[in-house]
Protein backbone atom coordinates (compact mmCIF):
# COMPACT_ATOMS: atom_id res chain seq x y z
CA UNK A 1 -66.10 55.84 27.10
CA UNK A 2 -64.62 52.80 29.56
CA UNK A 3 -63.40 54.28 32.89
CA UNK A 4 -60.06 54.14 33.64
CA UNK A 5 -59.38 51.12 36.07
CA UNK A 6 -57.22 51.92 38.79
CA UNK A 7 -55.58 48.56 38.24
CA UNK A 8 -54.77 46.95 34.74
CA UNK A 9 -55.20 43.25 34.75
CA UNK A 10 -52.04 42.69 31.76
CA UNK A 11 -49.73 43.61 34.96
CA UNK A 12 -51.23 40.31 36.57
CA UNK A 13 -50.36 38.29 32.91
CA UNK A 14 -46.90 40.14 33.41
CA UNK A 15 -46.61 38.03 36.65
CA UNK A 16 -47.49 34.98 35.43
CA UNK A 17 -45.72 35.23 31.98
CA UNK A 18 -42.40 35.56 34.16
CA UNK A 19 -43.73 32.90 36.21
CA UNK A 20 -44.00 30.53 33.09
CA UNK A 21 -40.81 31.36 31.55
CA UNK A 22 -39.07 31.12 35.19
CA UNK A 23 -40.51 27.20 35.39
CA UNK A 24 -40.05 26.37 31.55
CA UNK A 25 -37.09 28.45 29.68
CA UNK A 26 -35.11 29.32 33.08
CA UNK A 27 -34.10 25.18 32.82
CA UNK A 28 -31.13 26.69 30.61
CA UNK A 29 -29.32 28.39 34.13
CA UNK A 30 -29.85 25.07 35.55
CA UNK A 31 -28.61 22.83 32.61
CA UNK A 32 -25.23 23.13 33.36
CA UNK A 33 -25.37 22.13 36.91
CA UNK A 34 -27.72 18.97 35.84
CA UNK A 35 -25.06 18.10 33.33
CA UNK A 36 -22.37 18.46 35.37
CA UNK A 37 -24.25 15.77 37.56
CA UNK A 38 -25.33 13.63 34.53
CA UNK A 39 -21.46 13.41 33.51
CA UNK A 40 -20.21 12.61 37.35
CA UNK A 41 -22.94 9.77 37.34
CA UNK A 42 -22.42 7.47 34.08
CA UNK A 43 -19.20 8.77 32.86
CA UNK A 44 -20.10 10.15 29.52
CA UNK A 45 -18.23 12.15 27.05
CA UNK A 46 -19.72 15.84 26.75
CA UNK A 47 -20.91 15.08 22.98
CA UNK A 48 -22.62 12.45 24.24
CA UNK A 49 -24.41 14.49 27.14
CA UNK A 50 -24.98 17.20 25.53
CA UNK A 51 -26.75 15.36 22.45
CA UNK A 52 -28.72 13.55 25.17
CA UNK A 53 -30.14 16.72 27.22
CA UNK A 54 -29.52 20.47 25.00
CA UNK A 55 -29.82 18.17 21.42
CA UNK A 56 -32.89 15.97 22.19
CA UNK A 57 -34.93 19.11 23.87
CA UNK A 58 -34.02 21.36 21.25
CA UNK A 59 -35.77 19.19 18.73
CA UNK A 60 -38.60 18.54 20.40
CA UNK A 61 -38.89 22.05 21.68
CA UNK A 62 -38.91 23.34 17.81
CA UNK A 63 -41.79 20.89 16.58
CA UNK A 64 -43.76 21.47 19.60
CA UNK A 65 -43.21 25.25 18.74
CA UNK A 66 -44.47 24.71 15.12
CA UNK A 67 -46.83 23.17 16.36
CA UNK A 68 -47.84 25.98 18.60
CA UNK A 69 -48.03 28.29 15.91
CA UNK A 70 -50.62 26.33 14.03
CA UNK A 71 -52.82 25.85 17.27
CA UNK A 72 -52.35 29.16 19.17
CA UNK A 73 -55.41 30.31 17.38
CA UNK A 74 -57.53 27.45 18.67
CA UNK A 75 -56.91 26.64 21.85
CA UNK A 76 -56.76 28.96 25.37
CA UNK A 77 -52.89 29.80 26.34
CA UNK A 78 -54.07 28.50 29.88
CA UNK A 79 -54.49 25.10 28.10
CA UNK A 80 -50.55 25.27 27.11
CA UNK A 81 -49.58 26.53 30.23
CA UNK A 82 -51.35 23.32 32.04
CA UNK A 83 -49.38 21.22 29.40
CA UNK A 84 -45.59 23.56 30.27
CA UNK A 85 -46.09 23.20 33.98
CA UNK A 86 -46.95 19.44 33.71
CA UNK A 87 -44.49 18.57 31.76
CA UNK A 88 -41.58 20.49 33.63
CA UNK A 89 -42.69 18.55 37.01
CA UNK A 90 -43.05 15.19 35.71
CA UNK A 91 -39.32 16.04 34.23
CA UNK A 92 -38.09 16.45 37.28
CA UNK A 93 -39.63 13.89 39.21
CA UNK A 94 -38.60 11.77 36.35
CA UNK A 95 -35.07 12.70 37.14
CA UNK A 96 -34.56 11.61 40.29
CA UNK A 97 -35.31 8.16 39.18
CA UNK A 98 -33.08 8.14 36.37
CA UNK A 99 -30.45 5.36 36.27
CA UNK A 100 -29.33 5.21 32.45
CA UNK A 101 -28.45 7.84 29.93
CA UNK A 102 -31.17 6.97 27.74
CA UNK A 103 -33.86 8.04 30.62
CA UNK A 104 -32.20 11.31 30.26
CA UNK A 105 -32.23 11.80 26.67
CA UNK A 106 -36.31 10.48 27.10
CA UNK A 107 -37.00 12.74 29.79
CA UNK A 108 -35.24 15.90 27.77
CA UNK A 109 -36.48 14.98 24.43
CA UNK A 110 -40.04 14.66 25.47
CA UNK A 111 -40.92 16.23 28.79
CA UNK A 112 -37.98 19.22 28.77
CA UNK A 113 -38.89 19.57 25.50
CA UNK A 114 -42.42 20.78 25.30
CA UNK A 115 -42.10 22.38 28.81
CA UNK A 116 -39.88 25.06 26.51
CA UNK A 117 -43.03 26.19 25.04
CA UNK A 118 -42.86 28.04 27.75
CA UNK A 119 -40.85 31.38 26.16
CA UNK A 120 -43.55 31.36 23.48
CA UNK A 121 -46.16 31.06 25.41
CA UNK A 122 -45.19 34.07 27.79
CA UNK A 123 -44.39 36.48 25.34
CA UNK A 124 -47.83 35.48 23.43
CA UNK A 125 -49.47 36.63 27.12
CA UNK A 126 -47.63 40.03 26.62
CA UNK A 127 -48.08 40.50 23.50
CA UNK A 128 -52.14 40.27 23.82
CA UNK A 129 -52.68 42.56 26.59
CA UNK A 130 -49.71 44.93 25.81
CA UNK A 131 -48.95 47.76 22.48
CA UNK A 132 -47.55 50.90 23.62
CA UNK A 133 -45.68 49.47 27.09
CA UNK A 134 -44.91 46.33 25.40
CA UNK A 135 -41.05 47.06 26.47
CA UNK A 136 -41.25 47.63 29.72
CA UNK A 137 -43.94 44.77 30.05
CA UNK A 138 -41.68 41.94 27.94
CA UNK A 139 -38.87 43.07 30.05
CA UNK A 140 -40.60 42.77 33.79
CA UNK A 141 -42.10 39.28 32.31
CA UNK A 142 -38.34 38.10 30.91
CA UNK A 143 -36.84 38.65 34.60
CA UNK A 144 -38.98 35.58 35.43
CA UNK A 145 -36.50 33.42 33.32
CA UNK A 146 -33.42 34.92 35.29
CA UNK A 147 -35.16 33.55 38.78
CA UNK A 148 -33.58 30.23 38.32
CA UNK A 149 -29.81 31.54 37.65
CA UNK A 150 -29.79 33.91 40.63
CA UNK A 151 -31.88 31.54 43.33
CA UNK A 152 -32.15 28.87 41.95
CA UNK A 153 -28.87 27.58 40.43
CA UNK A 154 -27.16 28.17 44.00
CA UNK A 155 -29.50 26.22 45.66
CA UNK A 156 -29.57 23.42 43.36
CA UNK A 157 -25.93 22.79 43.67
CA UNK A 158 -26.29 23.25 47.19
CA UNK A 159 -29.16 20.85 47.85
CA UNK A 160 -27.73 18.09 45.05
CA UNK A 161 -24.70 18.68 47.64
CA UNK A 162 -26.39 18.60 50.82
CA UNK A 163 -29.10 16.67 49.94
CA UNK A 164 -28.74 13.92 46.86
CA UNK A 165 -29.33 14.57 43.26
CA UNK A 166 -32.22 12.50 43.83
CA UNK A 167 -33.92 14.09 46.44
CA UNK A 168 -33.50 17.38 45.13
CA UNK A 169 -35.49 16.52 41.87
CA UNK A 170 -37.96 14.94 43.49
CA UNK A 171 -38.68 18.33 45.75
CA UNK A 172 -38.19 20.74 42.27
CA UNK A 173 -40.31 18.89 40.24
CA UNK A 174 -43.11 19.34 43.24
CA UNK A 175 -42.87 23.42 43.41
CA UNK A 176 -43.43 23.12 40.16
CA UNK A 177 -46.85 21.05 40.29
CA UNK A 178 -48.01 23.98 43.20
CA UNK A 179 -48.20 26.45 40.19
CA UNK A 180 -50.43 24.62 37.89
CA UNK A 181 -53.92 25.95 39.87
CA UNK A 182 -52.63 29.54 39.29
CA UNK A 183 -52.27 29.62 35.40
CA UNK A 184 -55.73 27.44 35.44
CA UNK A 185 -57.66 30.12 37.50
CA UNK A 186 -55.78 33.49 36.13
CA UNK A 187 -54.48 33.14 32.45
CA UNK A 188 -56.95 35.00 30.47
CA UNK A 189 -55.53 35.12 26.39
CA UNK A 190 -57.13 38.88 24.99
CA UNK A 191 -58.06 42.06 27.28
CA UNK A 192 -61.04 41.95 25.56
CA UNK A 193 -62.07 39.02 27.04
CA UNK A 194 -62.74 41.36 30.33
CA UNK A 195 -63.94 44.55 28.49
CA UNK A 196 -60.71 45.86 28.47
CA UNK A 197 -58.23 47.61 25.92
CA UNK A 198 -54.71 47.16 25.69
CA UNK A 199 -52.49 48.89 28.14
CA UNK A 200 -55.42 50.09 30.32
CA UNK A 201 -56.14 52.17 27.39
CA UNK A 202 -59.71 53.64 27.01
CA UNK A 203 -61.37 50.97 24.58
CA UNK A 204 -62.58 53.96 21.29
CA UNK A 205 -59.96 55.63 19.35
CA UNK A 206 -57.16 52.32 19.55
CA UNK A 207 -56.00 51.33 15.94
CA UNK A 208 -57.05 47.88 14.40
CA UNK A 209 -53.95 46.33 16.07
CA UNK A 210 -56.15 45.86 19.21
CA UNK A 211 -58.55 43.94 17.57
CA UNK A 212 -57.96 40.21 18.32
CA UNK A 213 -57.67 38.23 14.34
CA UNK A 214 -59.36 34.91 14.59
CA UNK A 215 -58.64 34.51 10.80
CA UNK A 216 -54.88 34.51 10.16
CA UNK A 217 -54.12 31.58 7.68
CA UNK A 218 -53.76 33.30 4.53
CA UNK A 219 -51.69 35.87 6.04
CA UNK A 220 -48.90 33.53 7.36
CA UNK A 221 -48.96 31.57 4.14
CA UNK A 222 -48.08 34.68 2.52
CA UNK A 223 -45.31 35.87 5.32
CA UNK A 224 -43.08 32.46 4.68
CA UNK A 225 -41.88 33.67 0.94
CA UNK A 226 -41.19 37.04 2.68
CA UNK A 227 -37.61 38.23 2.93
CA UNK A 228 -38.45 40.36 5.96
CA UNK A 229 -39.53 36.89 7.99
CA UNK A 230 -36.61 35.74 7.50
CA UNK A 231 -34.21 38.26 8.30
CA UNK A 232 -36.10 38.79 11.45
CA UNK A 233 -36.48 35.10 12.26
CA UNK A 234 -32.47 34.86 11.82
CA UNK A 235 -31.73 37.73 14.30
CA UNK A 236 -34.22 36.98 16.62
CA UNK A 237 -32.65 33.28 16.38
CA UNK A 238 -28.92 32.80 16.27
CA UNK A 239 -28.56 35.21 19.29
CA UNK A 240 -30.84 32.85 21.73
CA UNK A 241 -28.05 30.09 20.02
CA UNK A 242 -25.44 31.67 21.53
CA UNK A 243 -26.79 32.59 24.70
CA UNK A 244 -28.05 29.35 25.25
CA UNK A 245 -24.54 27.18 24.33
CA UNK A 246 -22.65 29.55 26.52
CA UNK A 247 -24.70 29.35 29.11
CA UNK A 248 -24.73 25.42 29.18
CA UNK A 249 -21.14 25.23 28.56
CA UNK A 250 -20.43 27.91 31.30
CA UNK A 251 -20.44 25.58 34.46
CA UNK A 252 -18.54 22.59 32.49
CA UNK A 253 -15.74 25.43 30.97
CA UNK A 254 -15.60 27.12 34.74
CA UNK A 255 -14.96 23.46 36.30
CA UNK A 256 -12.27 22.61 33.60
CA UNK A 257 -10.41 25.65 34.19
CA UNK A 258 -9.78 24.62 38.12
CA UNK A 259 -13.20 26.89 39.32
CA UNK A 260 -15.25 24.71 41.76
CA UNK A 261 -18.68 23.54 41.06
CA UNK A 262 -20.30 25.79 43.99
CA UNK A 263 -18.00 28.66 42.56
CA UNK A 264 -19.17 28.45 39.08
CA UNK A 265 -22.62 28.13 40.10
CA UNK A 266 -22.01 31.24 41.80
CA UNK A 267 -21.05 32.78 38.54
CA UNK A 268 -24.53 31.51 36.84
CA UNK A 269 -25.78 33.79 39.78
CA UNK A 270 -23.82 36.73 38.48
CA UNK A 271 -24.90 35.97 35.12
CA UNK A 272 -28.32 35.92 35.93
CA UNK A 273 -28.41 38.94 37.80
CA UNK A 274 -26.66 41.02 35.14
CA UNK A 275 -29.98 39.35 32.86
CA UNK A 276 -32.27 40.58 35.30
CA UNK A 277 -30.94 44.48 35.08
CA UNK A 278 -30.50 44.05 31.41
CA UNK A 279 -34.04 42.94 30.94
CA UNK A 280 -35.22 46.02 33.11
CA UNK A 281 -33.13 48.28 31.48
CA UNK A 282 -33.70 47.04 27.81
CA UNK A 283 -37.53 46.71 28.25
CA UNK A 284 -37.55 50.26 29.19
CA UNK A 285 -35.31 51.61 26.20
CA UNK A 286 -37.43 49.49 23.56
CA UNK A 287 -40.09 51.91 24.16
CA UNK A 288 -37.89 54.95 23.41
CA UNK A 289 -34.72 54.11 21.08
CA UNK A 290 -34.08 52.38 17.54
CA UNK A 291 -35.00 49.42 16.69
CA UNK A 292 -31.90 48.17 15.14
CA UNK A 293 -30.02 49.44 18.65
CA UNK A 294 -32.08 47.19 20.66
CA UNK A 295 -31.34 44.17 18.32
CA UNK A 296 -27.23 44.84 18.18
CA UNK A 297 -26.92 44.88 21.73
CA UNK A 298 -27.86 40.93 22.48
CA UNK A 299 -24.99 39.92 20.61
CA UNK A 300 -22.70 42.39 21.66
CA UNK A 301 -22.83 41.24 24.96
CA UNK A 302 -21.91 37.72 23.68
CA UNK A 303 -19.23 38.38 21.52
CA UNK A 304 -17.07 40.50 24.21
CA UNK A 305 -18.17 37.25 26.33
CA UNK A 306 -16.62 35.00 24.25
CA UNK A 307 -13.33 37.50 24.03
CA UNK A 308 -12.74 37.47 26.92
CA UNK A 309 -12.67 34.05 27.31
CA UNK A 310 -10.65 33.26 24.51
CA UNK A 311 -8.02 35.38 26.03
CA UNK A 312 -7.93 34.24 29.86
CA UNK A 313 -10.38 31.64 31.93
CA UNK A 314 -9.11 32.57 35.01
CA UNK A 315 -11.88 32.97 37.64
CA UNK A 316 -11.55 36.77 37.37
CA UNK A 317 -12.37 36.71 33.80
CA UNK A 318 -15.11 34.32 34.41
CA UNK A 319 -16.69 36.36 36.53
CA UNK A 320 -16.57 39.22 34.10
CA UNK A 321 -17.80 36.90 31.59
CA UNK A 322 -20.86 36.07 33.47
CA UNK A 323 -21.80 39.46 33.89
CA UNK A 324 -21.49 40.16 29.50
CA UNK A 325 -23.04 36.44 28.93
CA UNK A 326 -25.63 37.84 31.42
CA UNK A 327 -26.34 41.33 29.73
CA UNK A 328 -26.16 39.90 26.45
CA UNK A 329 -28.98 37.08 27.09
CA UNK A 330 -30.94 39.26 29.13
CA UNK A 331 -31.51 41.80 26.45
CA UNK A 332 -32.07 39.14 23.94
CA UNK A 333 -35.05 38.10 26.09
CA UNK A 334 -36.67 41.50 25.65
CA UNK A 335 -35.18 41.93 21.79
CA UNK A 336 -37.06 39.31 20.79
CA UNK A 337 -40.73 39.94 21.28
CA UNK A 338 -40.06 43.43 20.80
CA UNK A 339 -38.79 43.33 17.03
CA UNK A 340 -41.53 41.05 16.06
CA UNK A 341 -44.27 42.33 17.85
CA UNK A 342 -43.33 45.97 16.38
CA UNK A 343 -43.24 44.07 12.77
CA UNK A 344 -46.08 42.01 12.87
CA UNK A 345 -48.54 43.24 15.75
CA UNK A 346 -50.33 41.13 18.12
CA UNK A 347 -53.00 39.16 16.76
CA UNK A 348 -50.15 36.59 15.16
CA UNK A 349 -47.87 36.87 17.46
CA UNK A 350 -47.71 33.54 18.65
CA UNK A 351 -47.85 32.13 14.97
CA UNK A 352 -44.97 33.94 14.11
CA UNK A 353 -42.75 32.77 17.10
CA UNK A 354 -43.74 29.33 16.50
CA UNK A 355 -43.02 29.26 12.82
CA UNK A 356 -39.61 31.13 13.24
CA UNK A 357 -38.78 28.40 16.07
CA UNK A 358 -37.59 25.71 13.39
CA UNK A 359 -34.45 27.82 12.49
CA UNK A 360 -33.46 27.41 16.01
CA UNK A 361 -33.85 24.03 16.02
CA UNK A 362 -31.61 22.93 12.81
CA UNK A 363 -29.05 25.74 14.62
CA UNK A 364 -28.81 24.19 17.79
CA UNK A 365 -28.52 20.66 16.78
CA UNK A 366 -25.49 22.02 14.79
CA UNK A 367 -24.38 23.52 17.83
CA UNK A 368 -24.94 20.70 19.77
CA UNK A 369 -23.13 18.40 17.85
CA UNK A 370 -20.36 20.80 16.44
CA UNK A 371 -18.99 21.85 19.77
CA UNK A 372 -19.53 18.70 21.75
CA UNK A 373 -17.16 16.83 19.32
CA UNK A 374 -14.62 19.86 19.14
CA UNK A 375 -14.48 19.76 23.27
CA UNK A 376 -13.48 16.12 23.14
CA UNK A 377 -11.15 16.03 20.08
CA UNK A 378 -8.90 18.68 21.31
CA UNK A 379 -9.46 18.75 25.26
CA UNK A 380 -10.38 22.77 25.38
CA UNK A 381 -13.44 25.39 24.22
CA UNK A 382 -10.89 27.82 22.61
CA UNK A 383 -12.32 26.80 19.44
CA UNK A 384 -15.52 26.65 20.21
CA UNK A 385 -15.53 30.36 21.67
CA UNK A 386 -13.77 31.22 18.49
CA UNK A 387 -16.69 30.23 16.40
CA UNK A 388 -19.58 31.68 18.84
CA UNK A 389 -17.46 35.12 18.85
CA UNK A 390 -17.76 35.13 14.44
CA UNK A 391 -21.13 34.26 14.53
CA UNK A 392 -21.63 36.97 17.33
CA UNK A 393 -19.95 39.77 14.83
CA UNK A 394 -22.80 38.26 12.50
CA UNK A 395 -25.55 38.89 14.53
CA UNK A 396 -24.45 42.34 14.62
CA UNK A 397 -24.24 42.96 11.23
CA UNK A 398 -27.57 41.53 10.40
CA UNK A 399 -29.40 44.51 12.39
CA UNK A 400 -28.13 47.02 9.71
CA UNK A 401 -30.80 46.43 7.47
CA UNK A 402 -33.84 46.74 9.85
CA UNK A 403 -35.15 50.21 9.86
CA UNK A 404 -34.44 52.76 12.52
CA UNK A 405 -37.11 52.82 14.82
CA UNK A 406 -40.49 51.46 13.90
CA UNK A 407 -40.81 48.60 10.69
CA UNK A 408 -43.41 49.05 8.32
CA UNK A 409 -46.88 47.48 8.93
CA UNK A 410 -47.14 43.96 7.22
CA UNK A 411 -50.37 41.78 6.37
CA UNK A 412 -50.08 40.26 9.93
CA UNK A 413 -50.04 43.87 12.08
CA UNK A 414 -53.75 44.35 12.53
């Protein structure tokens, strides 16, 4: 029998998954700040904007997640995590060059784009080294992705403030490049790979889900006809849509009610605070409650969000909003990985993620589109919060058929 280490290395991948998805998928807390900055520079109406920057990545972000799916079986995750942190620097130092819209809509739809691999990659990390803590392990690694709401929207206004939009690229975009040594020297894809088990476990007596599968073609060809895929790839889907408009109309909706830019990005503190407990507290619960309770709650949190808004935008209500918006998004970080990591294991995990990533694409663009042209034909996001709080109820109400606690093995969970 192995002896127990005193130290598991998967709480080292923890670290760096959070650091990956605080560099990649943490843009989002930023994105509203950036746009805000995008629109005060060339005058642009927000359907334009938002087409350029959330539109552009989106697509580009669901390809390259396809994409991922088909090669996550061939290639080291350290090799996509040189690619995420590349392309996230070079973004920003891109940025503080940029002089036409079109640079923006290059640099999101190819640089921003890929660096969202990011969220898949993480949660591929965790999913490899973790089975019976995977929780409490997706949940530490998703606080990563709140870093840049609570620290690092704050300082960006202040520094685009204090300091030039320009200069305050140029100094994000190199942090970012200091990272890229780390994932090359300490990434390492399967526990195995050190002579270890999942979870620190004791490497006899584990189930077949430990083993890594090298050989997983024929099993996702036969997942895509499958009605479960799909349900779960919708709810693990149009709740990160939600999240994700609300979050990059949050600053622009704060600043057209009469809140101030350094106010609002106060509130994307908030929000990402309340993420950060969420995450903590969620990841811990996933271990111990219902499935189906751990899926409703994501878009619970949105949908009293987006009533409260519809009711009153004063700053009062924004700040309450932030806090829901916050909970809501930060157990959808941990909601994710869980439900398909409990329905499909870990050897396809990162397939699976990939191939579901599509849906969010065609979703977003909708999105994208849809409420960028109702904000400029009738001057307000009533609307818009309207339709976000319906398909809220529906995210909801798809959870109902998922089974209590644990889903029944399927080709893909060994």
């Amino acid at each position: 029998m192995q002896p127990k280490s005193r130290f598991f290395y998967g709480w080292v991948i923890v670290l760096l998954a959070a650091l990956t998805q605080a560099v990649s998928f943490g843009q989002l807390y930023l994105n509203g700040i950036l746009i805000v900055s995008f629109r005060e520079m060339f005058k642009v109406s927000n359907q334009q904007i938002f087409l350029a920057t959330t539109g552009l990545m989106t697509i580009t972000y669901g390809i390259a997640s396809a994409l991922f799916g088909v090669l996550a079986h061939k290639y080291k995750l350290r090799v996509f995590a040189v690619v995420i942190y590349g392309c996230m620097a070079v973004g920003y130092l891109c940025l503080s060059l940029v002089s036409h819209v079109w640079h923006i809509a290059l640099i999101y739809g190819v640089l921003f784009g890929i660096g969202q691999l990011g969220l898949p990659v993480a949660q591929t990390m965790i999913a490899h080294w973790f089975i019976a803590r995977r929780g409490m392990a997706f949940g530490l690694a998703a606080c990563g992705f709140a870093v840049p709401g609570f620290l690092g929207a704050p300082a960006m206004a202040f520094s685009i403030h204090r300091f030039g939009f320009s200069h305050t690229m140029l100094g994000y975009g190199c942090l970012i490049l200091l990272f890229i040594p780390l994932v090359l020297r300490y990434v390492i894809d399967w526990p195995e790979e050190l002579g270890l088990a999942p979870d620190g476990q004791p490497a006899v007596g584990l189930s077949a889900d430990i083993t890594p599968e090298k050989k997983s073609g024929r099993a996702i060809a036969s997942l895509l006809p499958s009605p479960l895929f799909w349900l779960v790839a919708i709810i693990i889907t149009l709740t990160p849509l939600i999240v994700n408009q609300l979050i990059t109309y949050f600053v622009p909706m704060a600043k057209a009610s009469g809140v101030d830019i350094r106010t609002a990005s106060l509130f994307m503190s908030r929000l990402a605070l309340a993420a950060l407990a969420a995450k903590l507290v969620v990841g811990w619960l996933a271990d111990r409650i219902p499935l189906r309770v751990i899926a409703a709650l994501p878009p619970l949190g949105c949908l009293l969000a987006c009533l409260l808004l519809i009711e009153d935008r004063s700053s009062a209500s924004f700040a309450l909003a932030s806090l829901l918006l916050g909970a809501g998004g930060g157990a959808s970080g941990v909601m994710i990985p869980v439900v398909v990591s409990k329905t499909f294991g870990r050897a396809d995990f990162g397939a699976i993620i990939g191939l579901s990533t599509p849906l969010l694409v065609v979703q977003t663009l909708f999105a994208s589109w849809g409420a960028g042209h109702v904000v400029d034909a009738t001057g307000g996001y009533r609307l818009v919060l309207m339709v976000f709080a319906a398909l809220a109820i529906i995210g909801c109400l798809l959870v109902g058929p998922l089974p209590g606690r644990r889903l029944r093995p399927t080709p893909l969970a060994v």
